[in-house]
Every structure is written in structure tokens, then in C-alpha cells.
PDB file of N, CA and C in Angstrom:
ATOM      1  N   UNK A   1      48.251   5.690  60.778  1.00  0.00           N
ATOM      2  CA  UNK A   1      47.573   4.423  60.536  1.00  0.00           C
ATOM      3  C   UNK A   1      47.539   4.167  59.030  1.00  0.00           C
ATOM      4  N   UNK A   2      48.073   2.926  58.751  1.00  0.00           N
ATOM      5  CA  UNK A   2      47.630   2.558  57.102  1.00  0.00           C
ATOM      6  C   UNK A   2      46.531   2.282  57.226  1.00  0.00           C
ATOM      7  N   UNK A   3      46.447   2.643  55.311  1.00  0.00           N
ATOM      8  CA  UNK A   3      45.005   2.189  54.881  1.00  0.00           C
ATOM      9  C   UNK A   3      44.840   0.919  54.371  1.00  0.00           C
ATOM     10  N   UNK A   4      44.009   0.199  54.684  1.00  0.00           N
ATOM     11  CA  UNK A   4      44.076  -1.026  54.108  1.00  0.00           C
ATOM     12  C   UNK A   4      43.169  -1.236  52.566  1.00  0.00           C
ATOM     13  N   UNK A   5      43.843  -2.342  51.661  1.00  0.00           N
ATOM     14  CA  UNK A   5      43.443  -1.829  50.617  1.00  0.00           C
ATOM     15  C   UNK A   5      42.030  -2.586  50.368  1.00  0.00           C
ATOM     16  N   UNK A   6      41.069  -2.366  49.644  1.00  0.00           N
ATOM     17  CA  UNK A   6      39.914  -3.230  49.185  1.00  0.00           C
ATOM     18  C   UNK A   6      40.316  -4.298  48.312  1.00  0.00           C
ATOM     19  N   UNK A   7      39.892  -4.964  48.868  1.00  0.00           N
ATOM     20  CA  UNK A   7      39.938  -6.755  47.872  1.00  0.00           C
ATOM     21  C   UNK A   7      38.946  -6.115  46.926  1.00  0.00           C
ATOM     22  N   UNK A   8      39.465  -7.197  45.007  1.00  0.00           N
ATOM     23  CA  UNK A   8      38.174  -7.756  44.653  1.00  0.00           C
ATOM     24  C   UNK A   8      36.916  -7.575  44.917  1.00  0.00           C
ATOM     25  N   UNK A   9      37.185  -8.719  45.940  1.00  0.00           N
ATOM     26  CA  UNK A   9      36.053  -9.658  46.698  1.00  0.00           C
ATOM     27  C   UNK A   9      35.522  -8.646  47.208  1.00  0.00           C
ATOM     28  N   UNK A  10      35.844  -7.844  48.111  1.00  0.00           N
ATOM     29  CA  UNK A  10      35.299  -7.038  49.392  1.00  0.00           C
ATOM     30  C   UNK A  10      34.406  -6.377  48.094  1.00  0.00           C
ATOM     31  N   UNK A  11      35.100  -5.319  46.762  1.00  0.00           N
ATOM     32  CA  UNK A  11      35.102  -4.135  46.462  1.00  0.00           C
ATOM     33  C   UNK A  11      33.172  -5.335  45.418  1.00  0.00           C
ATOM     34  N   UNK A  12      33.344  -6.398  45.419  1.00  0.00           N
ATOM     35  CA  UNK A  12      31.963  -6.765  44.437  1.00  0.00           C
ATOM     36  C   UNK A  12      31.013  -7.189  45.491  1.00  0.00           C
ATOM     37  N   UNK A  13      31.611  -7.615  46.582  1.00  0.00           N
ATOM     38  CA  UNK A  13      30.592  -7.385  47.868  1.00  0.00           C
ATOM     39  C   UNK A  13      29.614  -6.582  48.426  1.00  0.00           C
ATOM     40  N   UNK A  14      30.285  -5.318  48.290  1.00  0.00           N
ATOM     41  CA  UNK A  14      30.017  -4.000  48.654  1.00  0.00           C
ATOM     42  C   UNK A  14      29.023  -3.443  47.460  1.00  0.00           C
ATOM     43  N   UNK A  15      29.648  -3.798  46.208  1.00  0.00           N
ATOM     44  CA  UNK A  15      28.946  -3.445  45.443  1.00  0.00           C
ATOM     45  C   UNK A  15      27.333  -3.951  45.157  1.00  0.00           C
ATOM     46  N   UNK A  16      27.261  -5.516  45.232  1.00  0.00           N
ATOM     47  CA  UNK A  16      25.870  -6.312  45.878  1.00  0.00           C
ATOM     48  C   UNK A  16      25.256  -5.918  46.498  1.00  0.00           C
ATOM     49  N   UNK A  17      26.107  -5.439  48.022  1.00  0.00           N
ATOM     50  CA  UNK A  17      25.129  -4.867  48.639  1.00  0.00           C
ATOM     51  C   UNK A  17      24.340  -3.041  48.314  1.00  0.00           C
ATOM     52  N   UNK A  18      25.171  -2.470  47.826  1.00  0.00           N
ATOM     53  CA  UNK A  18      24.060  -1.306  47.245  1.00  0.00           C
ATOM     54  C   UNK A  18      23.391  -1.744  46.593  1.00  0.00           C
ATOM     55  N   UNK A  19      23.914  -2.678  45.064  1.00  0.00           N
ATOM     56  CA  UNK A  19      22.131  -2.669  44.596  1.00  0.00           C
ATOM     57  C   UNK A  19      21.308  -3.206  45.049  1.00  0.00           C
ATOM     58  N   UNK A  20      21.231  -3.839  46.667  1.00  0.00           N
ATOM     59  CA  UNK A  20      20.498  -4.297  46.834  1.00  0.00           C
ATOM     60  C   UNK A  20      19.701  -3.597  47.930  1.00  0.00           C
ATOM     61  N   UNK A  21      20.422  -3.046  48.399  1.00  0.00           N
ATOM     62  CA  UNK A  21      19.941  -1.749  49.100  1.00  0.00           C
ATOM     63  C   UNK A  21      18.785  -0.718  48.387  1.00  0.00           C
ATOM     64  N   UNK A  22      19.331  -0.215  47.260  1.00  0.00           N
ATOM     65  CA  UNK A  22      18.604  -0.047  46.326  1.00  0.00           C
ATOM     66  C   UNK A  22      17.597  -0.480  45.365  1.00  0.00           C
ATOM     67  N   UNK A  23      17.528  -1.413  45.172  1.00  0.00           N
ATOM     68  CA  UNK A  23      16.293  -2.203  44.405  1.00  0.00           C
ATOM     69  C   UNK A  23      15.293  -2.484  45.483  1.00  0.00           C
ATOM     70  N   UNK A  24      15.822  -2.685  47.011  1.00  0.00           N
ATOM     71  CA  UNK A  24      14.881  -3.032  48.099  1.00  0.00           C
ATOM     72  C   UNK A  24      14.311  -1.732  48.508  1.00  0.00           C
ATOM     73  N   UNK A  25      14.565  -0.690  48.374  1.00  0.00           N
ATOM     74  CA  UNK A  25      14.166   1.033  48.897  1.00  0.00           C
ATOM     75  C   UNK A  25      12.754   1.459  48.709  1.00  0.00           C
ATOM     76  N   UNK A  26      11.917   1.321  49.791  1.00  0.00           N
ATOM     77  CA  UNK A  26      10.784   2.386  49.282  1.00  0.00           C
ATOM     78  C   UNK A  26      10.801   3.865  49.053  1.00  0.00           C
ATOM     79  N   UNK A  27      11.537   4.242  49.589  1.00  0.00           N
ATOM     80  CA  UNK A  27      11.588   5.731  49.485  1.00  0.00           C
ATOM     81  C   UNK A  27      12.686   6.042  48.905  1.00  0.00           C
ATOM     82  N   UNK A  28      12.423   7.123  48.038  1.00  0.00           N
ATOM     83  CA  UNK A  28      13.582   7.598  46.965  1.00  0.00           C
ATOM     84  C   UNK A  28      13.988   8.900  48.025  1.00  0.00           C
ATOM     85  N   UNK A  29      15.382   8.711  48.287  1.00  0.00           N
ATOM     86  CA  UNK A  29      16.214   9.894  48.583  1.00  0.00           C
ATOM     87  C   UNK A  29      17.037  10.107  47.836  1.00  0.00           C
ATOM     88  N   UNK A  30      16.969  11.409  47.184  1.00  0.00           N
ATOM     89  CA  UNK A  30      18.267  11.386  45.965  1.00  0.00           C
ATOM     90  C   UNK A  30      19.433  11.444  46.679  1.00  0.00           C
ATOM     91  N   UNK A  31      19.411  12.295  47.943  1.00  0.00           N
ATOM     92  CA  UNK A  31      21.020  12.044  48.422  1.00  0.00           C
ATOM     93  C   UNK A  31      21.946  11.513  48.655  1.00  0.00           C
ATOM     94  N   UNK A  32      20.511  10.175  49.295  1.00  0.00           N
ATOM     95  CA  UNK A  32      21.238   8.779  49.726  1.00  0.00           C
ATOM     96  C   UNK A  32      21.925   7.949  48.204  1.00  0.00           C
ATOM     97  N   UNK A  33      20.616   7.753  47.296  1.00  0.00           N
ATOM     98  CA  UNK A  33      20.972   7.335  45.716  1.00  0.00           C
ATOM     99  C   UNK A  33      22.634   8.345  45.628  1.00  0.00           C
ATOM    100  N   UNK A  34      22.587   9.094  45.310  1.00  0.00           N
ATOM    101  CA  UNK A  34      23.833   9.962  44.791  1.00  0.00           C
ATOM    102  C   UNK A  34      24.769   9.540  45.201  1.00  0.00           C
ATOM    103  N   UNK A  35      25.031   9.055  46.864  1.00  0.00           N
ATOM    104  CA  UNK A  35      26.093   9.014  47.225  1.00  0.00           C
ATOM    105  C   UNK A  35      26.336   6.966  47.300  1.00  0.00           C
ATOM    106  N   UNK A  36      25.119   7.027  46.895  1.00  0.00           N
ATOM    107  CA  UNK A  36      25.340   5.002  47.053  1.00  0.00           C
ATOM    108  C   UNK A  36      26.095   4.930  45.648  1.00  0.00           C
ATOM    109  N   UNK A  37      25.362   6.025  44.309  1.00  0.00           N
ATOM    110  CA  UNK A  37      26.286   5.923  42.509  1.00  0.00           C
ATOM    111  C   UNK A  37      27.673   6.217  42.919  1.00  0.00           C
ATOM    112  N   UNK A  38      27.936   7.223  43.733  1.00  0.00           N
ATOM    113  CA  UNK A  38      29.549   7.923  43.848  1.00  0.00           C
ATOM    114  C   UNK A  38      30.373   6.567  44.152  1.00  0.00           C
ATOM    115  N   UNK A  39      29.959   5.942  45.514  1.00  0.00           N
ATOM    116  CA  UNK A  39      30.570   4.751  45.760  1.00  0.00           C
ATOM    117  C   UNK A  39      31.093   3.782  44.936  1.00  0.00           C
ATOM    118  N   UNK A  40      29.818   3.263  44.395  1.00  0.00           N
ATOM    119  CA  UNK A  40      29.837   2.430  43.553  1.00  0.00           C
ATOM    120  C   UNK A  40      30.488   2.231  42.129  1.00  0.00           C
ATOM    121  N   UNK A  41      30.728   3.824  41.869  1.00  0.00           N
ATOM    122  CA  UNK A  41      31.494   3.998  40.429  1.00  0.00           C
ATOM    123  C   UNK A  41      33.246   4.032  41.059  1.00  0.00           C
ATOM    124  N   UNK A  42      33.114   4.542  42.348  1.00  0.00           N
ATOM    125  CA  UNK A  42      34.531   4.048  43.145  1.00  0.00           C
ATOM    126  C   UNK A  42      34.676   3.200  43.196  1.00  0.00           C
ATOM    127  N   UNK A  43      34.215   1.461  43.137  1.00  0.00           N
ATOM    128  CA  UNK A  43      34.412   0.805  43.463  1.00  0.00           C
ATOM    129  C   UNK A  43      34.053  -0.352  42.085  1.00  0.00           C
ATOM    130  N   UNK A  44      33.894  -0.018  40.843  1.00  0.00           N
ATOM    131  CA  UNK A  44      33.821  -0.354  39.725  1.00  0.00           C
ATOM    132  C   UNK A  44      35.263  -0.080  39.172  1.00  0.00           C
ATOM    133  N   UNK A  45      35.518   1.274  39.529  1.00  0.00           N
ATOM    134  CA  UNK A  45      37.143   1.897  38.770  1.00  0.00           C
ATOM    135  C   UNK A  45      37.718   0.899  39.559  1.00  0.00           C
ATOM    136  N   UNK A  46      37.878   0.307  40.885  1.00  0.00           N
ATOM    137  CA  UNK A  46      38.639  -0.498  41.750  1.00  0.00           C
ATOM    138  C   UNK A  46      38.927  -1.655  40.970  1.00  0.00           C
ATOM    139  N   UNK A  47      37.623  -2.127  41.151  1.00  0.00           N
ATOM    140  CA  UNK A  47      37.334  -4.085  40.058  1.00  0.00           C
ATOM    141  C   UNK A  47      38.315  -3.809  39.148  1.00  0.00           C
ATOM    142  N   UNK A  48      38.079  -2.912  38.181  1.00  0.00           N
ATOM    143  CA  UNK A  48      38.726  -2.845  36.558  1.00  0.00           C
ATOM    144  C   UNK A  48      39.835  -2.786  36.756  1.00  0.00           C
ATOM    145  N   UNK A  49      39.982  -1.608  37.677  1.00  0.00           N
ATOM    146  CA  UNK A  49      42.078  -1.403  37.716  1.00  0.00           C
ATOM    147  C   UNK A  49      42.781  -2.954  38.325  1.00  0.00           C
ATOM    148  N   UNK A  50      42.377  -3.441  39.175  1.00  0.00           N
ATOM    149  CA  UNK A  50      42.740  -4.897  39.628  1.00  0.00           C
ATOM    150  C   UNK A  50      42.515  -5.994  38.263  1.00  0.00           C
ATOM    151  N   UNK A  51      41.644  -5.818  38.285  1.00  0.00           N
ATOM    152  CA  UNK A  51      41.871  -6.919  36.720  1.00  0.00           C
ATOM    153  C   UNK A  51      42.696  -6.722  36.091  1.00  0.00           C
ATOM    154  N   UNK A  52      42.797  -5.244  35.196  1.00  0.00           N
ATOM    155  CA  UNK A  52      43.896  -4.893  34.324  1.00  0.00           C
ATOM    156  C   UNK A  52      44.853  -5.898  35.112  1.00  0.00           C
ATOM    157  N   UNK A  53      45.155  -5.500  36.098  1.00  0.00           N
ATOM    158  CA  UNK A  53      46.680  -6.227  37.005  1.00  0.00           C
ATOM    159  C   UNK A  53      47.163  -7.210  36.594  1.00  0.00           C
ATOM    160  N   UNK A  54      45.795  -7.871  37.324  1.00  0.00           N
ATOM    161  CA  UNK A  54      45.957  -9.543  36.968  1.00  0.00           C
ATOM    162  C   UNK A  54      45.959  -9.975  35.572  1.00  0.00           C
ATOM    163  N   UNK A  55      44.907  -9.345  34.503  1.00  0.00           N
ATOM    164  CA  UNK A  55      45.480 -10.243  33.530  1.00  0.00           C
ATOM    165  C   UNK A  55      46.880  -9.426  32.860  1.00  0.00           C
ATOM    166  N   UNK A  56      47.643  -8.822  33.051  1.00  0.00           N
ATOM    167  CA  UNK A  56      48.579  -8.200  32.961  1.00  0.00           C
ATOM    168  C   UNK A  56      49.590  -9.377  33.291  1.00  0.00           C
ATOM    169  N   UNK A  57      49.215  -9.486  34.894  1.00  0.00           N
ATOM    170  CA  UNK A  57      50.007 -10.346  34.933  1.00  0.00           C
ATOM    171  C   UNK A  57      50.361 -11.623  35.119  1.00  0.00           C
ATOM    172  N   UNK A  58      49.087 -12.059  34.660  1.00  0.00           N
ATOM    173  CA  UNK A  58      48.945 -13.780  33.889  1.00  0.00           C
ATOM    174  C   UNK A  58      49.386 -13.699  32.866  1.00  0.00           C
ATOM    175  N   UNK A  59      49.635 -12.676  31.395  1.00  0.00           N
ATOM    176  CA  UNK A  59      50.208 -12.804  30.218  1.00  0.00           C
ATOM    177  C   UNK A  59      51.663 -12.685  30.461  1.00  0.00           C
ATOM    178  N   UNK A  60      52.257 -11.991  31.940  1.00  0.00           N
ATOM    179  CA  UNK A  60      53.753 -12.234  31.928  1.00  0.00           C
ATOM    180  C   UNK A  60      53.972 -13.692  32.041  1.00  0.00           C
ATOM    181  N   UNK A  61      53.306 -14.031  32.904  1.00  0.00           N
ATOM    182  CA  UNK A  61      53.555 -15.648  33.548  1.00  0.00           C
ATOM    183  C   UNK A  61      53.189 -16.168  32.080  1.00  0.00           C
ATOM    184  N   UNK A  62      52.605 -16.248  30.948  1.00  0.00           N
ATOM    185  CA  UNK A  62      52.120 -17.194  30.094  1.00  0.00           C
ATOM    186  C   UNK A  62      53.503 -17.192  29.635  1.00  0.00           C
ATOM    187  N   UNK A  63      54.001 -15.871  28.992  1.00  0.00           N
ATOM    188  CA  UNK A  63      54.960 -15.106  28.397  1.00  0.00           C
ATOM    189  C   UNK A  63      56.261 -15.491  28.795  1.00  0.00           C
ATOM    190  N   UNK A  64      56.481 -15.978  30.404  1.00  0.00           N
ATOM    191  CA  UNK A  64      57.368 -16.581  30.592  1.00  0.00           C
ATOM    192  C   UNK A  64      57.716 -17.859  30.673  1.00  0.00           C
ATOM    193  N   UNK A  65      56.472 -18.714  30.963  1.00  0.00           N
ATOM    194  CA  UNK A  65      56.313 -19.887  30.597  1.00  0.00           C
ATOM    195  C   UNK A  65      56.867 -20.021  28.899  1.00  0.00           C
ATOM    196  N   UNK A  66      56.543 -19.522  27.912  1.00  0.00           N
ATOM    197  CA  UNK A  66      57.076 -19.794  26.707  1.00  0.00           C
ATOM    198  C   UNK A  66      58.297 -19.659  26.025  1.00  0.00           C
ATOM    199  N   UNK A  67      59.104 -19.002  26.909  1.00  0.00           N
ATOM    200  CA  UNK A  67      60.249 -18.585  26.706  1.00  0.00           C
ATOM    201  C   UNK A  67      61.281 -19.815  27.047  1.00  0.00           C
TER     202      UNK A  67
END
């Protein structure tokens, strides 16, 4: 079975919803916290590496537009 990849969208979705999970929490479980940060820093490295992409590769397209 492939894996399908995380959007963007999905990966700042997801991310909303922990902190909101979190800011709404009465009870502190560090385990649960620990593994909601692990996620979430997974899914921050996601955002960034996709951007890099794109504006990567909007400066080809500018880049070729000028040529």
C-alpha cells in the first residue's frame, strides 16, 4: 500500500488542531504533551520543506519568465 503524502493544508490543519487540543486540556499528561510536540515538530519540518519547494520553484518560473 502507498503512503499518501500530507498536504500543506492537511499538515497546518493538524497542526491547529493540537494546539488546540492543548490550550483546551485540563489535565497535564506529559506523555500525551510529548507525543502531541513530536508530531507537531514532524509536521513543522513538513510546512518548511514544502515551502522551500515552492518558492524554489516560483523563482524558476520568475527566472524563466525573464529569459
Amino acid at each position: 500500500m502507498s503512503k499518501q503524502k500530507t498536504t500543506y493544508t492537511e499538515a497546518v490543519a493538524e497542526l491547529e488542531q493540537i494546539l488546540a487540543t492543548l490550550e483546551n486540556s485540563q489535565e497535564i499528561n506529559m506523555d500525551v504533551i510529548s507525543e502531541k510536540v513530536k508530531r507537531a515538530a514532524v509536521l513543522i519540518e513538513l510546512c518548511k520543506k514544502q515551502l522551500h519547494e515552492l518558492d524554489a520553484d516560483m523563482e524558476k518560473i520568475i527566472s524563466d519568465l525573464k529569459e
